[in-house]
PDB file of N, CA and C in Angstrom:
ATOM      1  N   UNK A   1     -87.313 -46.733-144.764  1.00  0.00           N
ATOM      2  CA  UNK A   1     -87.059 -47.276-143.451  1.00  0.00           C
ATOM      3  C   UNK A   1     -87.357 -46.211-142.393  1.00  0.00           C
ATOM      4  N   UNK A   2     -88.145 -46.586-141.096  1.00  0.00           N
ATOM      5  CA  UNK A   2     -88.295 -45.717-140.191  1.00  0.00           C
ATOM      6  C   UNK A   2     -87.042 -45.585-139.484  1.00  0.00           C
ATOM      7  N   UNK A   3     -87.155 -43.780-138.908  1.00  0.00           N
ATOM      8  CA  UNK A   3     -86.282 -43.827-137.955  1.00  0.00           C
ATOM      9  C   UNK A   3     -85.567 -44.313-136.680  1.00  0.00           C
ATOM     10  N   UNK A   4     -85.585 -45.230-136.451  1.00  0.00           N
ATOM     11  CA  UNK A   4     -85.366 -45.565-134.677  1.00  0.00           C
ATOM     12  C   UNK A   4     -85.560 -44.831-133.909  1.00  0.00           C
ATOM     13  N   UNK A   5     -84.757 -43.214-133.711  1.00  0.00           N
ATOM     14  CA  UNK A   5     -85.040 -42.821-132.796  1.00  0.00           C
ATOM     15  C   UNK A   5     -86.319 -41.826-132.643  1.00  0.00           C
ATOM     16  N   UNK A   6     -87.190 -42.231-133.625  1.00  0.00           N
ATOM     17  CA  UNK A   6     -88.172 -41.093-133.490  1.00  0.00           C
ATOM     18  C   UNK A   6     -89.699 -41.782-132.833  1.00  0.00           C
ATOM     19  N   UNK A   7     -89.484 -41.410-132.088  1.00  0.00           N
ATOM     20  CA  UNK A   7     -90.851 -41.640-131.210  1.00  0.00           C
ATOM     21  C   UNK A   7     -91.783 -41.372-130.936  1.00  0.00           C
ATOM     22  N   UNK A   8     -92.780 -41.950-130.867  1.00  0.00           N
ATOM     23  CA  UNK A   8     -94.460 -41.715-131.186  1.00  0.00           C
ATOM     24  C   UNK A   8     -94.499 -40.604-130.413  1.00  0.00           C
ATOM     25  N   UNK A   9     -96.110 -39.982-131.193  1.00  0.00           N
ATOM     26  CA  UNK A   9     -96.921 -39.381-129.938  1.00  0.00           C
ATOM     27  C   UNK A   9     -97.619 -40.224-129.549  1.00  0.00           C
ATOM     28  N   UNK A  10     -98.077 -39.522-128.250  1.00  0.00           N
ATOM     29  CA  UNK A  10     -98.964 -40.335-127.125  1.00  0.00           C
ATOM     30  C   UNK A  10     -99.891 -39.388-126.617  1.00  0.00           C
ATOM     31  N   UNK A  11    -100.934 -39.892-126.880  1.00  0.00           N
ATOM     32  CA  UNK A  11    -102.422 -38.619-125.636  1.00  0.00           C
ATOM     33  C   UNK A  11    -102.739 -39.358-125.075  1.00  0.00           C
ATOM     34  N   UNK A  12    -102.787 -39.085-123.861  1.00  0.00           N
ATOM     35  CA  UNK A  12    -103.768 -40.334-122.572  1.00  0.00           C
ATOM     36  C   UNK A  12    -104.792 -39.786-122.293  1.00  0.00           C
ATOM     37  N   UNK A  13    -106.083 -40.243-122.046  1.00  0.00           N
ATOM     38  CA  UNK A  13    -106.827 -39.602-121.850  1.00  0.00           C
ATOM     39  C   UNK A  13    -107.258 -40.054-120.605  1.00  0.00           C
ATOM     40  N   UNK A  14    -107.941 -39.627-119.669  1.00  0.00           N
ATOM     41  CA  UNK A  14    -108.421 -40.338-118.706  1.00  0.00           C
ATOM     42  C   UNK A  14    -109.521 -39.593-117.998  1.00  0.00           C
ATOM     43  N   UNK A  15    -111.002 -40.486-117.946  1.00  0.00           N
ATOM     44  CA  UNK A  15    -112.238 -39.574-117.894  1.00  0.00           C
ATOM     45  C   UNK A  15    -112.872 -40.142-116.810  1.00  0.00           C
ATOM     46  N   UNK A  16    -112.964 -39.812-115.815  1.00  0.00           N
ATOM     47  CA  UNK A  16    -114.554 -40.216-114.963  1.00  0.00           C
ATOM     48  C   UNK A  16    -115.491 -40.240-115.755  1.00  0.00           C
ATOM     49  N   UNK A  17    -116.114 -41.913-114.826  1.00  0.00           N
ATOM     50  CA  UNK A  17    -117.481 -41.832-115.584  1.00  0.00           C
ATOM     51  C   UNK A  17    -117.537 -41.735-116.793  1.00  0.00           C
ATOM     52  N   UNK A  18    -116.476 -42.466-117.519  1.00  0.00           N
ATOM     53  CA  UNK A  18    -116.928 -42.322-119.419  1.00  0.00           C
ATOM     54  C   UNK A  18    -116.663 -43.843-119.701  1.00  0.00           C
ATOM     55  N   UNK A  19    -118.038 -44.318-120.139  1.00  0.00           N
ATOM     56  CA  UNK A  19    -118.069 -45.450-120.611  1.00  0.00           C
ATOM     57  C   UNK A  19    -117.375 -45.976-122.181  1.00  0.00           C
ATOM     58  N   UNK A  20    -117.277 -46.788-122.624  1.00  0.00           N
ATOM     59  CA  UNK A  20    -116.923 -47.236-123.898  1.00  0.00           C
ATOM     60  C   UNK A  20    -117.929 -46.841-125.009  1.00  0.00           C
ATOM     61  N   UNK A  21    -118.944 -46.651-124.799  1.00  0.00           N
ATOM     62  CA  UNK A  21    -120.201 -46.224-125.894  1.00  0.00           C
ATOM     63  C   UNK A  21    -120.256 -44.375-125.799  1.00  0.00           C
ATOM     64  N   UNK A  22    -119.529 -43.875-124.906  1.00  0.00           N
ATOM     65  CA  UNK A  22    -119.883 -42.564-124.777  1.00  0.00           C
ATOM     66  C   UNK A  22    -118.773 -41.480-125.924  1.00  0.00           C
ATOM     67  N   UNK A  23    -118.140 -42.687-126.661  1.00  0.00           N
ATOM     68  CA  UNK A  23    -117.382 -41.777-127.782  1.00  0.00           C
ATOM     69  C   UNK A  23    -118.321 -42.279-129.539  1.00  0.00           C
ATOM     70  N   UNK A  24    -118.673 -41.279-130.319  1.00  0.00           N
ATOM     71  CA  UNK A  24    -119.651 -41.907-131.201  1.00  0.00           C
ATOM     72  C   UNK A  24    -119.008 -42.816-132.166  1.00  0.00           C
ATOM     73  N   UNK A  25    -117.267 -42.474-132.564  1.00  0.00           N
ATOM     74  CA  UNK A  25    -116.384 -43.290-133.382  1.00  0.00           C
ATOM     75  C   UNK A  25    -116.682 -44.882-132.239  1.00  0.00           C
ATOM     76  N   UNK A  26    -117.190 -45.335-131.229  1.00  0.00           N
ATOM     77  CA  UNK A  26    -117.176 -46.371-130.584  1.00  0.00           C
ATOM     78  C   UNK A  26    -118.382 -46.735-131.190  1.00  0.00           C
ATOM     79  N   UNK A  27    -119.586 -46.173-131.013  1.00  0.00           N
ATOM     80  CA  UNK A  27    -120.703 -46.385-130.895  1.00  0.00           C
ATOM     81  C   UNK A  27    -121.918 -45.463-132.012  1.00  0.00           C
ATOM     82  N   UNK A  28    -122.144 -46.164-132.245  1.00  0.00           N
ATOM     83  CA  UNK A  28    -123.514 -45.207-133.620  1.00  0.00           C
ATOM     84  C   UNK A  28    -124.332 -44.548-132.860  1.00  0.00           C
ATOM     85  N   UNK A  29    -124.611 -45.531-132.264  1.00  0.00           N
ATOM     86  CA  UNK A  29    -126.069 -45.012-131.505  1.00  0.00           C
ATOM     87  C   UNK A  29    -125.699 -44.147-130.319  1.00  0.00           C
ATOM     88  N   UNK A  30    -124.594 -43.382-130.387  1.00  0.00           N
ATOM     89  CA  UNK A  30    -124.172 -42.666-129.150  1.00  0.00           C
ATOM     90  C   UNK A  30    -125.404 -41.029-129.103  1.00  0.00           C
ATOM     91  N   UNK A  31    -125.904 -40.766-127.899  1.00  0.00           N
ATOM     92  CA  UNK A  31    -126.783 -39.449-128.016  1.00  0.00           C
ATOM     93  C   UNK A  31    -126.183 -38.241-128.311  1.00  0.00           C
ATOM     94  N   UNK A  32    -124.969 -38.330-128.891  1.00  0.00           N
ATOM     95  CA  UNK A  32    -124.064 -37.307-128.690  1.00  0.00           C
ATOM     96  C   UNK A  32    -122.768 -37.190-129.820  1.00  0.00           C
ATOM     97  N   UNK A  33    -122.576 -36.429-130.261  1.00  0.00           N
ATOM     98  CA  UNK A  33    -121.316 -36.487-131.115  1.00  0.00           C
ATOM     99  C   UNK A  33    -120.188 -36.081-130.508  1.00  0.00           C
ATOM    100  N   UNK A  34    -119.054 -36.628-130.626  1.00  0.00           N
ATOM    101  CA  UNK A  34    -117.778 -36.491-130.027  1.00  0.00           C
ATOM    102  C   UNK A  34    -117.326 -36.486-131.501  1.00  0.00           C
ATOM    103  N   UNK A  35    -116.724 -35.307-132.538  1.00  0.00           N
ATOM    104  CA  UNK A  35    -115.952 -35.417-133.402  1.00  0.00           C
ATOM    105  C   UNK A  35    -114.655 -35.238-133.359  1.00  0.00           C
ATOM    106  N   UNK A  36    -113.765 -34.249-132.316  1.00  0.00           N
ATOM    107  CA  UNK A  36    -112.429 -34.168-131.850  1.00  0.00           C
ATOM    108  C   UNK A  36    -111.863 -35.612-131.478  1.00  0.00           C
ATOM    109  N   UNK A  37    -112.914 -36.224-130.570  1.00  0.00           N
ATOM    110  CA  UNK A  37    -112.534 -37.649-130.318  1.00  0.00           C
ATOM    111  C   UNK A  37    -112.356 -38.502-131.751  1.00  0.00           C
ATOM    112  N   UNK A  38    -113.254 -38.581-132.329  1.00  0.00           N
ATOM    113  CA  UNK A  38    -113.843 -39.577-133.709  1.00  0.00           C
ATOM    114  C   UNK A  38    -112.597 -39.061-134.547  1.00  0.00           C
ATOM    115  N   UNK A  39    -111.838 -37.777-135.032  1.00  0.00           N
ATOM    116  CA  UNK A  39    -110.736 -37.694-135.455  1.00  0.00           C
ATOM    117  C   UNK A  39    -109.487 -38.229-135.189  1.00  0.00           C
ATOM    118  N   UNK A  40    -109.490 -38.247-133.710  1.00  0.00           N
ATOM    119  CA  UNK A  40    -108.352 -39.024-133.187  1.00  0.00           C
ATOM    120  C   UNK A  40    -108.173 -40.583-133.397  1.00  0.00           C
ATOM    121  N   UNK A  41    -109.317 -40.962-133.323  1.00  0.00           N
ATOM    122  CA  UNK A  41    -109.828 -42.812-133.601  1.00  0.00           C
ATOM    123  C   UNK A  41    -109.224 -42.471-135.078  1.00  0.00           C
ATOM    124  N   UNK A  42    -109.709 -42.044-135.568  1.00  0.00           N
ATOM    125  CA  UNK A  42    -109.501 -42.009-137.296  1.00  0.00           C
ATOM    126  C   UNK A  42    -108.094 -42.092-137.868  1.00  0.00           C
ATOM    127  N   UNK A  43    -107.270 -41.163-136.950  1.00  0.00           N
ATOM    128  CA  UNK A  43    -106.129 -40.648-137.815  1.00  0.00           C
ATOM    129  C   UNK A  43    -105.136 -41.620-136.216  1.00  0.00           C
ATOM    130  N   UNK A  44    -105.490 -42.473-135.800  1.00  0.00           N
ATOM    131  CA  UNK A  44    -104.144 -42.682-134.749  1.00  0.00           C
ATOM    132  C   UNK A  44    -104.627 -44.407-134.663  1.00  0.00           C
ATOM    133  N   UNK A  45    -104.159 -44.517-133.511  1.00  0.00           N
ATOM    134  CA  UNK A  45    -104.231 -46.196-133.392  1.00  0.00           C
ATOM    135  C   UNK A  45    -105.667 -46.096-132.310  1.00  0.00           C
ATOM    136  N   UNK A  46    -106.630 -47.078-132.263  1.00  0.00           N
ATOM    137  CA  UNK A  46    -107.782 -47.571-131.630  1.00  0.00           C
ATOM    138  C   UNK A  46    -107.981 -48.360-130.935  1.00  0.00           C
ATOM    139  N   UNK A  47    -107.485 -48.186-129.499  1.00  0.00           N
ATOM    140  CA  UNK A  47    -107.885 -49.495-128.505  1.00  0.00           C
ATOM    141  C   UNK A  47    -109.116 -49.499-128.169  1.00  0.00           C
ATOM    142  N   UNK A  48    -109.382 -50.994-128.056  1.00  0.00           N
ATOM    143  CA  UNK A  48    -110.776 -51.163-127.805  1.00  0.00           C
ATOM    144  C   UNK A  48    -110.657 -52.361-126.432  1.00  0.00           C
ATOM    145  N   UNK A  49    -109.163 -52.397-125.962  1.00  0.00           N
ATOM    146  CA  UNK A  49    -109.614 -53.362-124.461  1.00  0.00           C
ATOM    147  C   UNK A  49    -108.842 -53.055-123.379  1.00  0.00           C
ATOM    148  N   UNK A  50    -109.209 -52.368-122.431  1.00  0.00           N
ATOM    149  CA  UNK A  50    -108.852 -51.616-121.606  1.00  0.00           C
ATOM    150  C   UNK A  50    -109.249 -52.368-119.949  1.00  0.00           C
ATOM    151  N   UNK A  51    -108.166 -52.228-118.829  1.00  0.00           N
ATOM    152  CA  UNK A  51    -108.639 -52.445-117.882  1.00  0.00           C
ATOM    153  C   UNK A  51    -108.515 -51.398-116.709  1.00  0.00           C
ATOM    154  N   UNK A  52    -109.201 -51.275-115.741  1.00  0.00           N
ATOM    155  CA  UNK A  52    -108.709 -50.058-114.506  1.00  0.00           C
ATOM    156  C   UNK A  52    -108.165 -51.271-113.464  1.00  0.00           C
ATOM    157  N   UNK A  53    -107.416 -50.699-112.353  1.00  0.00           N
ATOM    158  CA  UNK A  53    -106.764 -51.184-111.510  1.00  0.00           C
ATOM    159  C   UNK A  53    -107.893 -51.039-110.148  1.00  0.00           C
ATOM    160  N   UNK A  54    -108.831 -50.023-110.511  1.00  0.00           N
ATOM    161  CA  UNK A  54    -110.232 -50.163-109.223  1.00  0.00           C
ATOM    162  C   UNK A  54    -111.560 -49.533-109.842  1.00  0.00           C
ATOM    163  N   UNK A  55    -111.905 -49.914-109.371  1.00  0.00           N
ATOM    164  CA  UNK A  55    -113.425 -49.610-109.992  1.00  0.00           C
ATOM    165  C   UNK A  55    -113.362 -48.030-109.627  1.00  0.00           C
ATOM    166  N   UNK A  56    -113.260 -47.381-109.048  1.00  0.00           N
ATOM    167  CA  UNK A  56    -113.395 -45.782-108.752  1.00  0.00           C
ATOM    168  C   UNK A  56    -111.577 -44.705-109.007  1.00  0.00           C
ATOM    169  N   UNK A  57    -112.124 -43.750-108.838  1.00  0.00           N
ATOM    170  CA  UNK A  57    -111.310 -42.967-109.954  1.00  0.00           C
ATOM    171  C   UNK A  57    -109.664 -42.714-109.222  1.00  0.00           C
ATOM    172  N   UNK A  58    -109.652 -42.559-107.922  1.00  0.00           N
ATOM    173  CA  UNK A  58    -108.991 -42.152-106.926  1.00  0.00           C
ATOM    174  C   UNK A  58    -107.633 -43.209-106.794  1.00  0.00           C
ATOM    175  N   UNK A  59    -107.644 -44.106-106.791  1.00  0.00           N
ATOM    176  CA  UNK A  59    -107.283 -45.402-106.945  1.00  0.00           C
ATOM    177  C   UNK A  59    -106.504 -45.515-108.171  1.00  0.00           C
ATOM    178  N   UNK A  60    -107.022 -45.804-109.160  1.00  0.00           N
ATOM    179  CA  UNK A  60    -106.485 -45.691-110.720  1.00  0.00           C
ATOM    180  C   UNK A  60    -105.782 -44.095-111.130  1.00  0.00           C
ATOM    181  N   UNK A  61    -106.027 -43.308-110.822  1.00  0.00           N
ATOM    182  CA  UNK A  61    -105.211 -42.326-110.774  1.00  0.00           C
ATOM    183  C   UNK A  61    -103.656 -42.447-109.838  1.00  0.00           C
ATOM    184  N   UNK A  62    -103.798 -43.029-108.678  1.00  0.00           N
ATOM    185  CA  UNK A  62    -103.003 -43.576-108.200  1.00  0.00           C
ATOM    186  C   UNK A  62    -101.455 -44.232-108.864  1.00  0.00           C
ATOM    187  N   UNK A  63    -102.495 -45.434-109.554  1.00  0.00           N
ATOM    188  CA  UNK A  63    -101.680 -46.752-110.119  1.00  0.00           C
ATOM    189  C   UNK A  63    -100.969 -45.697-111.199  1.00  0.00           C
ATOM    190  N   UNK A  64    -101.438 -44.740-111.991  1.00  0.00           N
ATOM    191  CA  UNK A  64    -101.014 -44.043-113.440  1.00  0.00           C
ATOM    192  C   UNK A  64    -100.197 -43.470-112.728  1.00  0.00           C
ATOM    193  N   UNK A  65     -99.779 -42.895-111.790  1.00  0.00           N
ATOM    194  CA  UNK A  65     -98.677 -41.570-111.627  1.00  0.00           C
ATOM    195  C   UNK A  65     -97.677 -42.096-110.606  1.00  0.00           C
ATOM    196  N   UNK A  66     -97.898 -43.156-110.119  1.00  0.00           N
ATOM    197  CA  UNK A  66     -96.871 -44.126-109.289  1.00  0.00           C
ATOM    198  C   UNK A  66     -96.336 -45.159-109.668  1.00  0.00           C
ATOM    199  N   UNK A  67     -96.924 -46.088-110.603  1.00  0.00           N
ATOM    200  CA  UNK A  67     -96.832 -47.133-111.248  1.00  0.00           C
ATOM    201  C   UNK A  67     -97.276 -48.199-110.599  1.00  0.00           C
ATOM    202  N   UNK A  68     -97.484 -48.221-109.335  1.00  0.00           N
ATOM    203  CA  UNK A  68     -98.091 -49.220-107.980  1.00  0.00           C
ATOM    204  C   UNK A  68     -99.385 -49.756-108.674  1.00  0.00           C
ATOM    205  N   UNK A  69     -99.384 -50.976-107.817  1.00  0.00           N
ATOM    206  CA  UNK A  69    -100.789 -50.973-107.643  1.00  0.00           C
ATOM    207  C   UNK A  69    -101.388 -50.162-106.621  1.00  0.00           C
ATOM    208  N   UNK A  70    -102.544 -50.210-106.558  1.00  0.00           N
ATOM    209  CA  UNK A  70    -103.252 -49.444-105.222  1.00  0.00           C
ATOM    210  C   UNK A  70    -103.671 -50.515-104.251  1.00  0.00           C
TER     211      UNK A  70
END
């Protein structure tokens, strides 16, 4: 039986300008290897549907550290 009070880790990541294909565990055909990333996909949980609160970065940084919308 798990513990109750023991609680996950959590890494947030949050990138300008990084698309969904720009990690290679996302994407094969990525030009680039991301293996620090591709470990993390591997060994943790994998979201794959994500939304921002504005199309630009300023904004959504916002909503994360206030809880607001913008």
């Amino acid at each position: 039986m798990k513990n109750p009070k023991k609680r996950p880790n959590l890494i947030y990541i949050l990138a300008d300008d990084m698309g969904y294909g720009d990690i290679s565990a996302y994407n094969e055909n990525c030009p680039f290897q991301t293996p620090n990333l591709d470990r993390l996909c591997e060994n943790g949980i994998r979201f794959t549907d994500a939304h921002a609160s504005s199309a630009v970065c300023t904004p959504s940084r916002y909503s994360i550290l206030t809880g607001r919308y913008n």
